[in-house]
N, C-alpha and C. Protein backbone atom coordinates (compact mmCIF):
# COMPACT_ATOMS: atom_id res chain seq x y z
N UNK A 1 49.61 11.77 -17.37
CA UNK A 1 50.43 10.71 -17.91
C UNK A 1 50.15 10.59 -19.41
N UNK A 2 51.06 10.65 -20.14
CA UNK A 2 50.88 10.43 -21.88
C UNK A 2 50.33 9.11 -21.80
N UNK A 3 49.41 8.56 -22.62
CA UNK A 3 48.63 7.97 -23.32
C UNK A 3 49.60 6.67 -24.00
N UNK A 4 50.67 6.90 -24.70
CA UNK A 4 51.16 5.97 -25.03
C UNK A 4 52.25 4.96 -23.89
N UNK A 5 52.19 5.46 -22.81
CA UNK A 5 52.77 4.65 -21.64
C UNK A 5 52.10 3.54 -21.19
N UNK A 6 50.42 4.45 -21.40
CA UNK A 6 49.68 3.05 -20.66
C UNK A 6 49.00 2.32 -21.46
N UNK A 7 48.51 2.33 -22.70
CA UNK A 7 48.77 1.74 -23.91
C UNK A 7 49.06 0.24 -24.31
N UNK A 8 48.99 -0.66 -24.75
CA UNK A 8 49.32 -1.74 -24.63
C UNK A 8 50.37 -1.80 -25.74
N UNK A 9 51.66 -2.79 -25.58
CA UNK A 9 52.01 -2.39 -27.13
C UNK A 9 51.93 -3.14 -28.27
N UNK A 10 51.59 -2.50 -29.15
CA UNK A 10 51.22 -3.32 -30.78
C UNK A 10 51.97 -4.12 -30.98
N UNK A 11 51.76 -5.39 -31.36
CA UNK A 11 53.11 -5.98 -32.66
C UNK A 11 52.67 -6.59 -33.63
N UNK A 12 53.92 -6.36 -34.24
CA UNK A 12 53.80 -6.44 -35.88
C UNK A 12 54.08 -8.03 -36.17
N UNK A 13 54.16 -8.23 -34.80
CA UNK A 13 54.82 -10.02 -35.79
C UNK A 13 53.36 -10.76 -36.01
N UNK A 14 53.39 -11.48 -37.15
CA UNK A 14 52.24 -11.78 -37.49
C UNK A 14 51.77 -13.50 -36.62
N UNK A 15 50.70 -14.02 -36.50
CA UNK A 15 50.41 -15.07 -36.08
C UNK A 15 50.71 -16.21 -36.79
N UNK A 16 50.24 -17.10 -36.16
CA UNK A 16 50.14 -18.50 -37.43
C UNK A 16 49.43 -18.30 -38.08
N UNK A 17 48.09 -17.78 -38.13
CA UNK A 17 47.01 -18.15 -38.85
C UNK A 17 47.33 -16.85 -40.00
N UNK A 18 47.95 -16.02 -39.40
CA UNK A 18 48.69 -14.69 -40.77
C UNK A 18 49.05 -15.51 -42.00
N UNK A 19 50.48 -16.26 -41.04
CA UNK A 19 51.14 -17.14 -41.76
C UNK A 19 50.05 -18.40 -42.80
N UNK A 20 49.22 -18.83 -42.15
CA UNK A 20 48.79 -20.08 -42.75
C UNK A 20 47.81 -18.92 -44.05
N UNK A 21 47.26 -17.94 -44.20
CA UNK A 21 46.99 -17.35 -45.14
C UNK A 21 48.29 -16.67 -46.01
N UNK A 22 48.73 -16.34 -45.81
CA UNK A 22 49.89 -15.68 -46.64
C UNK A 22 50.26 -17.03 -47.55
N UNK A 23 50.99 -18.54 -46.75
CA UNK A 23 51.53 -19.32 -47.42
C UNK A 23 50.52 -20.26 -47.33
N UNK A 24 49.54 -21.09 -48.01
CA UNK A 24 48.03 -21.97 -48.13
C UNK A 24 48.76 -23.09 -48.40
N UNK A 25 50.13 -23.38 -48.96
CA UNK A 25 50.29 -24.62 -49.09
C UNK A 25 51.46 -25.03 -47.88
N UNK A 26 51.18 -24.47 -46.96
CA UNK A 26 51.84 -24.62 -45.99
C UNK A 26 50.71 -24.74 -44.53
N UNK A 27 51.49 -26.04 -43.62
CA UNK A 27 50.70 -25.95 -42.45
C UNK A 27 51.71 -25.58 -41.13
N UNK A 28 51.21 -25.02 -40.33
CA UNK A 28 51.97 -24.36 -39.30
C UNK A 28 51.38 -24.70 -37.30
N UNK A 29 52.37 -24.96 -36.41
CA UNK A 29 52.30 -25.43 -35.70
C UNK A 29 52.84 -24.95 -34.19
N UNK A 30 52.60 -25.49 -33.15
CA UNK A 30 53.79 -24.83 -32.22
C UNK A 30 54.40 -26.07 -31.46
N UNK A 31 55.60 -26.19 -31.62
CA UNK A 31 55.99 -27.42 -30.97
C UNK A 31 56.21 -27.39 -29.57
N UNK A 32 56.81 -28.62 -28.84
CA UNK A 32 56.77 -28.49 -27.28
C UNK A 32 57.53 -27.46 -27.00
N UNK A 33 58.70 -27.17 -27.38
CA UNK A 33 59.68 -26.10 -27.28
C UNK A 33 58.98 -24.63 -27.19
N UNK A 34 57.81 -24.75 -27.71
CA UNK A 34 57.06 -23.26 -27.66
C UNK A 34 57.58 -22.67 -29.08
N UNK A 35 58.04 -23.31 -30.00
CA UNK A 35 58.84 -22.09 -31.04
C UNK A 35 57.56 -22.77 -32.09
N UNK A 36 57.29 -21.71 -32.89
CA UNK A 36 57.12 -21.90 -34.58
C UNK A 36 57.28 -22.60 -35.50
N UNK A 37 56.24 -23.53 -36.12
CA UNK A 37 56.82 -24.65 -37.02
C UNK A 37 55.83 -24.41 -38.35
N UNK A 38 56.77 -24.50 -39.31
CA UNK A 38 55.90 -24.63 -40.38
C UNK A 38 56.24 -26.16 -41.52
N UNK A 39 55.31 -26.94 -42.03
CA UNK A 39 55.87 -28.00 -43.07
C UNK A 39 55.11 -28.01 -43.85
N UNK A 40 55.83 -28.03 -45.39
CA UNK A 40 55.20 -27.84 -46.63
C UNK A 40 54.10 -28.83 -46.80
N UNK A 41 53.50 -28.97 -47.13
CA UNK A 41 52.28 -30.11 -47.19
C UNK A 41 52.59 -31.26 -48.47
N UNK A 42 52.29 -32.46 -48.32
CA UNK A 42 52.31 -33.30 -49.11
C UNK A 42 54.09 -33.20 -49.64
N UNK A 43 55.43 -32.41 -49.15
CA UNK A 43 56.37 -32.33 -49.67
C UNK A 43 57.38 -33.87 -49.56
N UNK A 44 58.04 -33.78 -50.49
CA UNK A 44 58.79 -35.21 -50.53
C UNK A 44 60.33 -35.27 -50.91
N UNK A 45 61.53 -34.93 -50.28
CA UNK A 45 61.30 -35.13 -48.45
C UNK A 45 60.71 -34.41 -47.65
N UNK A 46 60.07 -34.59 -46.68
CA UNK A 46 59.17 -33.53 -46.32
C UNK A 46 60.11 -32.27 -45.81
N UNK A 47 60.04 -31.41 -45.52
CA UNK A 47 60.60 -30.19 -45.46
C UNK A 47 59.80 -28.99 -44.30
N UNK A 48 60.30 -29.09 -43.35
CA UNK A 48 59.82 -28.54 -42.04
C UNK A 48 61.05 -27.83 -41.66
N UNK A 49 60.51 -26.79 -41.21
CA UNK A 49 61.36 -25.50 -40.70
C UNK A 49 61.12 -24.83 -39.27
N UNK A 50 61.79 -24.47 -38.64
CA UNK A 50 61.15 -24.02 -37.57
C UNK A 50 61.90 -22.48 -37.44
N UNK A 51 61.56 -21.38 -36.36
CA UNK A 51 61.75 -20.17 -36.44
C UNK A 51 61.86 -19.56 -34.95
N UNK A 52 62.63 -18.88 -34.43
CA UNK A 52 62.81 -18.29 -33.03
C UNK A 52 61.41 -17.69 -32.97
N UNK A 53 60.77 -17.37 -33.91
CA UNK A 53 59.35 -16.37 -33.58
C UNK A 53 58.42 -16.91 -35.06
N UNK A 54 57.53 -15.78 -34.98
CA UNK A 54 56.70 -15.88 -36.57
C UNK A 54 57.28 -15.34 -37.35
N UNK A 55 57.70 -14.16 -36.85
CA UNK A 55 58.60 -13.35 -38.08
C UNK A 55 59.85 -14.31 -38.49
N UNK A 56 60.83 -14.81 -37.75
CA UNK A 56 61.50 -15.43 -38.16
C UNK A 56 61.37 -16.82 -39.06
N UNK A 57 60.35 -17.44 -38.87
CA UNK A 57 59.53 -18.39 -40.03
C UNK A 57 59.10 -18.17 -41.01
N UNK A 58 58.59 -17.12 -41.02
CA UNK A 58 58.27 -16.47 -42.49
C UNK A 58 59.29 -15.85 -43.00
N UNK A 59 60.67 -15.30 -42.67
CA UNK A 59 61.67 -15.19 -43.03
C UNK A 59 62.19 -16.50 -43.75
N UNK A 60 62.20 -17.73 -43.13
CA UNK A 60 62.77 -18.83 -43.45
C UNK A 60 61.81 -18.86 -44.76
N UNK A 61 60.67 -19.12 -44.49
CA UNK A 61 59.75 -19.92 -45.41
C UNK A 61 59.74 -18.96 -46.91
N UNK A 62 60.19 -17.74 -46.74
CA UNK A 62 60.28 -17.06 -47.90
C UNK A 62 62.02 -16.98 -48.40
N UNK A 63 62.59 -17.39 -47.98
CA UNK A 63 64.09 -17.75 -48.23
C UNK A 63 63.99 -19.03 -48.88
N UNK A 64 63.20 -20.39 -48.06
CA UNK A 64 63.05 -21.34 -48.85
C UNK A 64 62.55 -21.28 -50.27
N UNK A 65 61.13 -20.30 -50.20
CA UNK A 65 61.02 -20.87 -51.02
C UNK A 65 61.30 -20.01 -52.64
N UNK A 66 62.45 -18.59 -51.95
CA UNK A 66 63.09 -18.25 -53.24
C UNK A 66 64.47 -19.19 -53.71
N UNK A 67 64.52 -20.09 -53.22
CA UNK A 67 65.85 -20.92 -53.71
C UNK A 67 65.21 -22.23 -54.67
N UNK A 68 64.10 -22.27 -54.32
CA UNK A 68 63.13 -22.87 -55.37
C UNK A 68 62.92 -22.32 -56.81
N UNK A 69 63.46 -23.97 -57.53
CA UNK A 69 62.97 -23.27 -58.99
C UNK A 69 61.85 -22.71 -59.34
């Protein structure tokens, strides 16, 4: 049997705690829903995002925050 069948498989999507290093002024969460939450810290209005996955939050959270001056 090839080796990569029984294998476990890798993924690339990163964790929260990826996330909470990549973005430091950001805190990140999992809500009841089970999905991905991230909210800017100290932001005013506060500004919370949520994401089908991690990858998709860090998608958001780097979309947000290129629309930022």
């Amino acid at each position: 049997m090839d080796p990569s069948q029984t294998s476990p498989a890798v993924s690339d999507e990163p964790t929260l705690d990826d996330l909470a290093r990549q973005h430091p002024r950001w805190e990140f969460f999992t809500g009841t829903n089970f999905r991905p939450y991230g909210r800017l810290k100290l932001s005013s209005p506060p500004v919370v995002l949520m994401g089908e996955d991690t990858m998709d939050l860090r998608d958001q959270i780097n979309g947000y925050l290129g629309r930022q001056p």
